[in-house]
PDB file of N, CA and C in Angstrom:
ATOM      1  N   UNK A   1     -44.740  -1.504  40.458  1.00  0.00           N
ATOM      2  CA  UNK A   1     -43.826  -2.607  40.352  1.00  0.00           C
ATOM      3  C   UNK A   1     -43.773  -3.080  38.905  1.00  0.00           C
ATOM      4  N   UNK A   2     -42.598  -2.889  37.896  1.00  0.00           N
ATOM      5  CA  UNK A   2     -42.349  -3.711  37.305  1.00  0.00           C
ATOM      6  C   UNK A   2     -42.176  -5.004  37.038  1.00  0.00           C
ATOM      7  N   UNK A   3     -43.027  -5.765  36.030  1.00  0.00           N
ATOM      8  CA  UNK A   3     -43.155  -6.746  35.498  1.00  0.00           C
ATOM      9  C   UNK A   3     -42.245  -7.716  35.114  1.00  0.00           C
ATOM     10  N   UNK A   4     -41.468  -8.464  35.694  1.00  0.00           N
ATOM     11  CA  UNK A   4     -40.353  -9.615  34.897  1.00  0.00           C
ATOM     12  C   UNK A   4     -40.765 -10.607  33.862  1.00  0.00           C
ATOM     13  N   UNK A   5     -39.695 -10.384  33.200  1.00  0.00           N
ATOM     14  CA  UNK A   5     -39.643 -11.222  31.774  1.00  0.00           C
ATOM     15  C   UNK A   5     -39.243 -12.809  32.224  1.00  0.00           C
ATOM     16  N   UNK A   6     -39.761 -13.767  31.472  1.00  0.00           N
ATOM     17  CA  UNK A   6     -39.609 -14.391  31.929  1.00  0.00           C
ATOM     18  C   UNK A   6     -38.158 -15.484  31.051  1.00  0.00           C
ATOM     19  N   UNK A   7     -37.808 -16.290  31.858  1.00  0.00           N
ATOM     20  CA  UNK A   7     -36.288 -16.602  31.370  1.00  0.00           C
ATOM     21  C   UNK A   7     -36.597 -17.606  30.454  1.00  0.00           C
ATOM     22  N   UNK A   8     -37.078 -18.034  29.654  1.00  0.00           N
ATOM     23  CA  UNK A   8     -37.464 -18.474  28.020  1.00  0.00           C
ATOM     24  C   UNK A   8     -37.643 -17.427  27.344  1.00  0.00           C
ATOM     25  N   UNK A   9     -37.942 -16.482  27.524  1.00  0.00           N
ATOM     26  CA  UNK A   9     -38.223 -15.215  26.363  1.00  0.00           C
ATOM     27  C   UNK A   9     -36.477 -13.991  26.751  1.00  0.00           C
ATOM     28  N   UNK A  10     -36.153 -14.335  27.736  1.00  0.00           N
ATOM     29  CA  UNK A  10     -34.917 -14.208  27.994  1.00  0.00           C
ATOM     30  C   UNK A  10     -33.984 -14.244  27.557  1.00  0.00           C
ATOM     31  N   UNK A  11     -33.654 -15.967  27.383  1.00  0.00           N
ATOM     32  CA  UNK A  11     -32.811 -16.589  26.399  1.00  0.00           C
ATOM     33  C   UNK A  11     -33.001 -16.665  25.022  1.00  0.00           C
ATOM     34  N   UNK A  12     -34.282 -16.304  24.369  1.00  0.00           N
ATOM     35  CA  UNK A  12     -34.240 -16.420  23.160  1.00  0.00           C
ATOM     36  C   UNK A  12     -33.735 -15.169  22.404  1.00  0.00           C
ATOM     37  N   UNK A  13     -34.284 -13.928  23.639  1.00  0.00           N
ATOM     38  CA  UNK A  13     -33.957 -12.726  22.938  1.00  0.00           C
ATOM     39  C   UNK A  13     -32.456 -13.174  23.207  1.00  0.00           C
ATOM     40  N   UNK A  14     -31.760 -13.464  23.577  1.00  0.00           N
ATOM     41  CA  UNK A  14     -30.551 -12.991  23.986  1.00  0.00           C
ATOM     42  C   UNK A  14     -29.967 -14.198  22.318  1.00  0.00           C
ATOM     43  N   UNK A  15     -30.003 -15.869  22.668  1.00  0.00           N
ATOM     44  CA  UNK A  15     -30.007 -16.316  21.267  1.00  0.00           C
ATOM     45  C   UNK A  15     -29.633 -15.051  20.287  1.00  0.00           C
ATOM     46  N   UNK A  16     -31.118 -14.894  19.598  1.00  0.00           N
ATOM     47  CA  UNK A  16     -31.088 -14.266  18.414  1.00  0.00           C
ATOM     48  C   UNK A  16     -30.356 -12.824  18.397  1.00  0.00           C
ATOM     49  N   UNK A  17     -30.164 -12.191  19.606  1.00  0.00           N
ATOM     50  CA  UNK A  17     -29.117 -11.312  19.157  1.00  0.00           C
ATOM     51  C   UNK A  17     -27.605 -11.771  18.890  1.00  0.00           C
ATOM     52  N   UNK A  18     -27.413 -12.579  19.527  1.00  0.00           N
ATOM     53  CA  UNK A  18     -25.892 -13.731  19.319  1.00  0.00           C
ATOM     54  C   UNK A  18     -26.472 -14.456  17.932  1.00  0.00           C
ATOM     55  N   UNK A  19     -27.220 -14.773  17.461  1.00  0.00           N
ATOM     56  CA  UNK A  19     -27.007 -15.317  16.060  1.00  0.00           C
ATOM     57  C   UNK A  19     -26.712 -13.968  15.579  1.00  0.00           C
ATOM     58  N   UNK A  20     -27.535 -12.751  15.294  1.00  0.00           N
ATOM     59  CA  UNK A  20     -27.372 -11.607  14.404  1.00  0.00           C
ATOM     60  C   UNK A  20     -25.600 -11.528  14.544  1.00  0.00           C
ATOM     61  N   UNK A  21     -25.654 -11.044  15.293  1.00  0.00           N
ATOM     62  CA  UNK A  21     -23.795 -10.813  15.593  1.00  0.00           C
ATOM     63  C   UNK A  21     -22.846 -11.882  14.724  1.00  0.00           C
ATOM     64  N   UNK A  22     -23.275 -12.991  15.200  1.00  0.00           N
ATOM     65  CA  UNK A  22     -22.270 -13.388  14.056  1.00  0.00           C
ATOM     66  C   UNK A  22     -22.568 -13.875  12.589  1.00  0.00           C
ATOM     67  N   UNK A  23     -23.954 -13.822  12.576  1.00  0.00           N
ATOM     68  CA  UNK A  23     -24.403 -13.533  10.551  1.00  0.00           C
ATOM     69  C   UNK A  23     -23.887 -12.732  10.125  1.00  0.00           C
ATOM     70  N   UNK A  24     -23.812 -11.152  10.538  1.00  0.00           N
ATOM     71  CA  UNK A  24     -24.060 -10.079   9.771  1.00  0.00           C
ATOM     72  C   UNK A  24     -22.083  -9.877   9.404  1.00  0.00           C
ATOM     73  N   UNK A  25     -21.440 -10.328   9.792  1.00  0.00           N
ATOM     74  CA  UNK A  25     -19.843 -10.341   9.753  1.00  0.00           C
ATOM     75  C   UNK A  25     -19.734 -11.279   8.330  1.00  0.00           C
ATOM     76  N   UNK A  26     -19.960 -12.486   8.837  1.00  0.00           N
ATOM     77  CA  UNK A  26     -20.005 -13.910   7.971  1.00  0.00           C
ATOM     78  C   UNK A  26     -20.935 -13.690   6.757  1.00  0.00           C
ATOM     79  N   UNK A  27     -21.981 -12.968   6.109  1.00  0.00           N
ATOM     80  CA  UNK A  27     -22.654 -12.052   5.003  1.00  0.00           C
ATOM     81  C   UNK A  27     -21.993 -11.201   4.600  1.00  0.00           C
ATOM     82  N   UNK A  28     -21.417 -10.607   5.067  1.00  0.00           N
ATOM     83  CA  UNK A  28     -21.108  -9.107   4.217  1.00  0.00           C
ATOM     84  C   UNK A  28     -19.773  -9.437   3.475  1.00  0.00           C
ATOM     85  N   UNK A  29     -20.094  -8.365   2.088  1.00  0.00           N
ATOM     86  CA  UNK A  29     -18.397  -8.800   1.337  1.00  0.00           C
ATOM     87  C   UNK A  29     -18.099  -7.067   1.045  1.00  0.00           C
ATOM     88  N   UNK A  30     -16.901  -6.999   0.012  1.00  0.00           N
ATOM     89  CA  UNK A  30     -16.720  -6.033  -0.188  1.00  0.00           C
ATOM     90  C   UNK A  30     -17.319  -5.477  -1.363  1.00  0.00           C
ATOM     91  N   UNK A  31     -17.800  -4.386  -1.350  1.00  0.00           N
ATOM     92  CA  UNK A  31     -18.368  -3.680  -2.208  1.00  0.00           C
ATOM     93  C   UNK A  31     -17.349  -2.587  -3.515  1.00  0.00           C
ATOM     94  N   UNK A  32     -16.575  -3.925  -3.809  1.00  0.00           N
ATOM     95  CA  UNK A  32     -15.761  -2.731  -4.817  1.00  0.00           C
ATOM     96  C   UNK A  32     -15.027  -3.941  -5.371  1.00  0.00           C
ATOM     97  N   UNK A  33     -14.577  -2.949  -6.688  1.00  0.00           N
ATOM     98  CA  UNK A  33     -14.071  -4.249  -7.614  1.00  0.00           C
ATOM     99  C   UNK A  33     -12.231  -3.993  -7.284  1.00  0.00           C
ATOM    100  N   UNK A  34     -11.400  -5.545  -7.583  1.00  0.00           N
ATOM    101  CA  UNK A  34     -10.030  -4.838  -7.715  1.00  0.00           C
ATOM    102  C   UNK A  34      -9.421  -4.332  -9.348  1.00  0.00           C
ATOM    103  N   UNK A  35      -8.501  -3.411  -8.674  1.00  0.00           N
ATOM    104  CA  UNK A  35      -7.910  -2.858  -9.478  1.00  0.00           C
ATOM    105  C   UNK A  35      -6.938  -4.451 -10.285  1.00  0.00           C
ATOM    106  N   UNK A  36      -6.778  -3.878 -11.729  1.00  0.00           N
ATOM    107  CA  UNK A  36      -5.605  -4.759 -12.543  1.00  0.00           C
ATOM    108  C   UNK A  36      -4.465  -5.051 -11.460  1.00  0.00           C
ATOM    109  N   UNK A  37      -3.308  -5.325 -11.547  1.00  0.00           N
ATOM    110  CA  UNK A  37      -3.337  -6.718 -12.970  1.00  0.00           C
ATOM    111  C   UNK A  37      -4.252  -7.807 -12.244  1.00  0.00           C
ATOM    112  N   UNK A  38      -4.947  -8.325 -11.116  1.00  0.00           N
ATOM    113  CA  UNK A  38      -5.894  -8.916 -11.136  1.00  0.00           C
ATOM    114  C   UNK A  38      -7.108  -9.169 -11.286  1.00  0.00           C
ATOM    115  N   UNK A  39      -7.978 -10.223 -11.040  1.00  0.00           N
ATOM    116  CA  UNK A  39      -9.501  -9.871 -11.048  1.00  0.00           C
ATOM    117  C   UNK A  39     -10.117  -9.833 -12.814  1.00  0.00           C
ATOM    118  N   UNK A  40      -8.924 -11.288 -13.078  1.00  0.00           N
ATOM    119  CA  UNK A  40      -9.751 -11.307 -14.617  1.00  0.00           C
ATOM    120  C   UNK A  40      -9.303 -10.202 -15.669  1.00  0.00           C
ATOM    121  N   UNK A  41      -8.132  -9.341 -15.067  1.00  0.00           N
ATOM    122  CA  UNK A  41      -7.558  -8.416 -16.080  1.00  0.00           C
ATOM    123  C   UNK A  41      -6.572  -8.842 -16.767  1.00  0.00           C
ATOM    124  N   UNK A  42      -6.053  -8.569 -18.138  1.00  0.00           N
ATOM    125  CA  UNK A  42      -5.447  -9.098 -19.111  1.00  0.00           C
ATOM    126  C   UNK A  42      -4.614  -8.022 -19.524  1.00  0.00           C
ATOM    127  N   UNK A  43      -3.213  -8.052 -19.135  1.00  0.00           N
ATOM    128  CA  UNK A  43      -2.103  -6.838 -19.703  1.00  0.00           C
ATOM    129  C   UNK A  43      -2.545  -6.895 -20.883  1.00  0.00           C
ATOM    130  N   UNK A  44      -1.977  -5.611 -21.940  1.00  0.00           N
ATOM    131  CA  UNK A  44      -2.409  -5.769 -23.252  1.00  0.00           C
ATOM    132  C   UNK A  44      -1.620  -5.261 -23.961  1.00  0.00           C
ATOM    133  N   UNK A  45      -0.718  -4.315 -23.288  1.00  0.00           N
ATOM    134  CA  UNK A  45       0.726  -3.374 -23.292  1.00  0.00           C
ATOM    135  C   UNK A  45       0.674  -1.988 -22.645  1.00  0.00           C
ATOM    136  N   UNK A  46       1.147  -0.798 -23.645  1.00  0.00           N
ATOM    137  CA  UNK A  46       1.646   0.099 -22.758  1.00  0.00           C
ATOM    138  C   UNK A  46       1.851   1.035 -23.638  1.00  0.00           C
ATOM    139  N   UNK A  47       1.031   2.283 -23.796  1.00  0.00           N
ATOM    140  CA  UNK A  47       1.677   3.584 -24.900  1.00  0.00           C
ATOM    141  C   UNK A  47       1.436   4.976 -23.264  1.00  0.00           C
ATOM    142  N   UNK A  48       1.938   5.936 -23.878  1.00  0.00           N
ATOM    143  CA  UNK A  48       1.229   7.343 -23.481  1.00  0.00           C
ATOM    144  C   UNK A  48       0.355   7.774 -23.937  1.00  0.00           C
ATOM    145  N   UNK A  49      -0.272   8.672 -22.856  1.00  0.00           N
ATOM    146  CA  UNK A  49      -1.579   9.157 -23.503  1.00  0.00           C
ATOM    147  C   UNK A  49      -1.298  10.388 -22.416  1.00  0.00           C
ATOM    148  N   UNK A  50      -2.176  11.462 -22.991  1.00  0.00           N
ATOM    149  CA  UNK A  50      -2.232  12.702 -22.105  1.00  0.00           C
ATOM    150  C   UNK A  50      -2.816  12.399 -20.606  1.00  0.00           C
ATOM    151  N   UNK A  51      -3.681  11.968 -20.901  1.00  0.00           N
ATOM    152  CA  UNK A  51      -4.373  11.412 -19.189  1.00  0.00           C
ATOM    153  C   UNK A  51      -4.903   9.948 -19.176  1.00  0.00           C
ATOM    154  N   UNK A  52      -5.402   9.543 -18.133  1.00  0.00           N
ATOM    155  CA  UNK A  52      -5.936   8.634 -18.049  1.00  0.00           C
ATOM    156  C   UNK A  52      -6.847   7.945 -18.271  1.00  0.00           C
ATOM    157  N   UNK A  53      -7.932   9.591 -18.489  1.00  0.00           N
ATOM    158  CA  UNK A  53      -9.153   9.356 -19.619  1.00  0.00           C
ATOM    159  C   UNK A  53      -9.180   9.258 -20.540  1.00  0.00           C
ATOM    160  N   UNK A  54      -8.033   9.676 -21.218  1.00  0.00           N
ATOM    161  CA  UNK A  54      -7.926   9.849 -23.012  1.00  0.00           C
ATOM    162  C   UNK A  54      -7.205   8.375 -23.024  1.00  0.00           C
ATOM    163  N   UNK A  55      -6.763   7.729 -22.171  1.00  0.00           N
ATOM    164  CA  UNK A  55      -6.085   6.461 -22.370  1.00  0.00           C
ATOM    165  C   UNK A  55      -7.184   5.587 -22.371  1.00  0.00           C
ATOM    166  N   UNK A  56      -8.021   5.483 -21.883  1.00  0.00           N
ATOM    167  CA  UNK A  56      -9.511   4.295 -21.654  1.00  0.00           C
ATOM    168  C   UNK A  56     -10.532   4.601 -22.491  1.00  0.00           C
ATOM    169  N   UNK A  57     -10.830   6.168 -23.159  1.00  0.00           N
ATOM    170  CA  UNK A  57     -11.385   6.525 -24.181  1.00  0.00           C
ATOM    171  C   UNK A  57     -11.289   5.962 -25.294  1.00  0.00           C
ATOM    172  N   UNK A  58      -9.834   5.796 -25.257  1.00  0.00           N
ATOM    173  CA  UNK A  58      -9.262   5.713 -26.955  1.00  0.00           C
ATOM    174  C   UNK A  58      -9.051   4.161 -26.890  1.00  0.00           C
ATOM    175  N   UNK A  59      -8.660   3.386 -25.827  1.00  0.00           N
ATOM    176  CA  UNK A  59      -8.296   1.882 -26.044  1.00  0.00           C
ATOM    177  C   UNK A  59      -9.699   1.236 -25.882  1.00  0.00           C
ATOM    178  N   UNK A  60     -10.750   1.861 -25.510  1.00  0.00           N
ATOM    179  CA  UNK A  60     -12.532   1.147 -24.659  1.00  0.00           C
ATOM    180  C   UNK A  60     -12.745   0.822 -26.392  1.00  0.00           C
ATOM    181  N   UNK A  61     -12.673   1.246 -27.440  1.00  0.00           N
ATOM    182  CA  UNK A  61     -12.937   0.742 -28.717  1.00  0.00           C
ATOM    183  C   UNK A  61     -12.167  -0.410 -29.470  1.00  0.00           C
ATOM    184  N   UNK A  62     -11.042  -0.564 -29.269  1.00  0.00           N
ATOM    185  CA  UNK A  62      -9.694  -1.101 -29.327  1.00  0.00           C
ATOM    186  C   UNK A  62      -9.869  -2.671 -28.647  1.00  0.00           C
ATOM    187  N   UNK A  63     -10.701  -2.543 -26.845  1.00  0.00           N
ATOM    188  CA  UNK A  63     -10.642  -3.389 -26.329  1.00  0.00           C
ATOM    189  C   UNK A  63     -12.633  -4.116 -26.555  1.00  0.00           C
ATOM    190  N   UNK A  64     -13.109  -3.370 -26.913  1.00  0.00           N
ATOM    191  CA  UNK A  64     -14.584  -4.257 -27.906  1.00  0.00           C
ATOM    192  C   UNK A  64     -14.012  -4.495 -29.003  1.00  0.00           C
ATOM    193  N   UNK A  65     -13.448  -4.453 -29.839  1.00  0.00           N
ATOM    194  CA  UNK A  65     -12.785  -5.100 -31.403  1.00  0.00           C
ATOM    195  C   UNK A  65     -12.250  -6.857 -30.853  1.00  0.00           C
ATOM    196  N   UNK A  66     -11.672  -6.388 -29.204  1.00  0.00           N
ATOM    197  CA  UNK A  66     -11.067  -8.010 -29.389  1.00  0.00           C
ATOM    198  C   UNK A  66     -11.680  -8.452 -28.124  1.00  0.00           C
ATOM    199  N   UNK A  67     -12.877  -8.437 -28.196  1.00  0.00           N
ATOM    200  CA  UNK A  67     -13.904  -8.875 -27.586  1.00  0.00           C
ATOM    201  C   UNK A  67     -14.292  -8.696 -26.162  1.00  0.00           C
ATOM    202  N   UNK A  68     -13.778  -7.936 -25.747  1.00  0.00           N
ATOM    203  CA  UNK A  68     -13.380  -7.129 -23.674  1.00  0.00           C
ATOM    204  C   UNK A  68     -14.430  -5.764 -23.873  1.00  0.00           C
ATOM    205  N   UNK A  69     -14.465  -6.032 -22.526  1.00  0.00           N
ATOM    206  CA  UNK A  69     -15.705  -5.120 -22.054  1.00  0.00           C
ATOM    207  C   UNK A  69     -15.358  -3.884 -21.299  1.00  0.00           C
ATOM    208  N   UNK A  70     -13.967  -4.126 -20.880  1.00  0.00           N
ATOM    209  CA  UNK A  70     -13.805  -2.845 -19.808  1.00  0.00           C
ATOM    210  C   UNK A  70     -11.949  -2.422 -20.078  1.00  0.00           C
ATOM    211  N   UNK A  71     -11.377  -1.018 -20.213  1.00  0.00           N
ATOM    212  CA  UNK A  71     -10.278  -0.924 -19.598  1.00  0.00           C
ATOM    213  C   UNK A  71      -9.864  -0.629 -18.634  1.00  0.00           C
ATOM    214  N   UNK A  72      -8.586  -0.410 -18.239  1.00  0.00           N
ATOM    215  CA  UNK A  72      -8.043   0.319 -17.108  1.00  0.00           C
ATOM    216  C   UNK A  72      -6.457   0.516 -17.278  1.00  0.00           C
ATOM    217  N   UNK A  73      -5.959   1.648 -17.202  1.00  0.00           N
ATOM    218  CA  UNK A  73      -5.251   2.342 -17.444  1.00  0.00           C
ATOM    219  C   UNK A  73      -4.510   2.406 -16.183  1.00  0.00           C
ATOM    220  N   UNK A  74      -3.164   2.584 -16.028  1.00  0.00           N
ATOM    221  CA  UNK A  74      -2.266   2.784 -15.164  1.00  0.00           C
ATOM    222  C   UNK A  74      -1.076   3.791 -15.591  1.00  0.00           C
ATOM    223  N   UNK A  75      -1.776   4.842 -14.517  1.00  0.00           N
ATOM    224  CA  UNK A  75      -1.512   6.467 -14.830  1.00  0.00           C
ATOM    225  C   UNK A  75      -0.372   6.538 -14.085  1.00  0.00           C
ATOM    226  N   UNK A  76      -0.330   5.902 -12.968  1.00  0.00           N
ATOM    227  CA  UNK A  76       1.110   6.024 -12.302  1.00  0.00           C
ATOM    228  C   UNK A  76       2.810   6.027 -12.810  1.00  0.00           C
ATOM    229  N   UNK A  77       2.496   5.810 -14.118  1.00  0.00           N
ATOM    230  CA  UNK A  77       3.803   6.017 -14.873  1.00  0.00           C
ATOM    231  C   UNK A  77       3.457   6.316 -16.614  1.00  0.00           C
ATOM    232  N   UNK A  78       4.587   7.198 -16.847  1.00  0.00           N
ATOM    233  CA  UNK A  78       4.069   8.371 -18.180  1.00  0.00           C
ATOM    234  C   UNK A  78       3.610   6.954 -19.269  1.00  0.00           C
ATOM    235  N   UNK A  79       4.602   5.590 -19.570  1.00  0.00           N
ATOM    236  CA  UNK A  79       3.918   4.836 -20.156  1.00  0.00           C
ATOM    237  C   UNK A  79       3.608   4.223 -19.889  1.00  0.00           C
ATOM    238  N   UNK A  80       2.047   4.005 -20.050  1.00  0.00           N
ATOM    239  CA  UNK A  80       0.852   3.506 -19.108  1.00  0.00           C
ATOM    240  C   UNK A  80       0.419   2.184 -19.626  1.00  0.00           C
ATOM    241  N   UNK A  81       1.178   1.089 -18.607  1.00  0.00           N
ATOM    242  CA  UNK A  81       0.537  -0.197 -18.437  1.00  0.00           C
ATOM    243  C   UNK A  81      -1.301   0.116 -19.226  1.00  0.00           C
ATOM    244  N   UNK A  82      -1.699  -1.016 -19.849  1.00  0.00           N
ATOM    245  CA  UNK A  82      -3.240  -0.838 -20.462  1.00  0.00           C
ATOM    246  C   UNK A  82      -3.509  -2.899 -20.201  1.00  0.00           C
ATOM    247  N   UNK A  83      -4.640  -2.709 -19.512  1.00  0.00           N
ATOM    248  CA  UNK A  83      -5.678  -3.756 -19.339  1.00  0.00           C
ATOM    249  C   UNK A  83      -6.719  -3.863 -19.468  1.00  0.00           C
ATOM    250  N   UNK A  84      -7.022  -5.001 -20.316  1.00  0.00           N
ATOM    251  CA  UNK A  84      -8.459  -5.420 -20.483  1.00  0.00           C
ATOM    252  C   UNK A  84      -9.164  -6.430 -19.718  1.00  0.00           C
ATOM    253  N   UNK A  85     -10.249  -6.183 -19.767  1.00  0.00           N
ATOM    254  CA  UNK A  85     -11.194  -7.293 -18.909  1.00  0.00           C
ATOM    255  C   UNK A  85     -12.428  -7.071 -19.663  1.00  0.00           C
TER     256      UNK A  85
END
């Protein structure tokens, strides 16, 4: 014969799985940054460049001179929107 639990240790397990459930929703965020033009990004203009790497290569020096830490390039058209952050 199995042993019954008794209904205080019942309800608590049951509680704390109903708290977990709705912490772990209400905690979590997203793990990724957004893309320009938001999120603290600053248009800056717009040339061509062969790719998209040679565009963030060549402006990542361009954009530490005027005091920015990061580019991002927008490859989706031949002249490529350029943002700093």
């Amino acid at each position: 014969m199995r042993p019954t639990r008794s209904l205080r240790l019942r309800v608590g397990v049951g509680l704390a799985a109903g708290m977990a459930a709705i912490a772990i929703p209400l905690t979590s965020t997203n793990a990724f940054a957004a893309d320009p033009p938001g999120a603290g990004w600053v248009p800056i203009g717009a040339e061509a460049y062969p790719s998209k790497a040679a565009c963030e290569a060549t402006e990542l020096q361009y954009a530490h001179e005027a005091g920015y830490n990061e580019v991002w390039c927008d490859d989706s058209k031949r002249i490529m929107p350029i943002y700093y952050r």
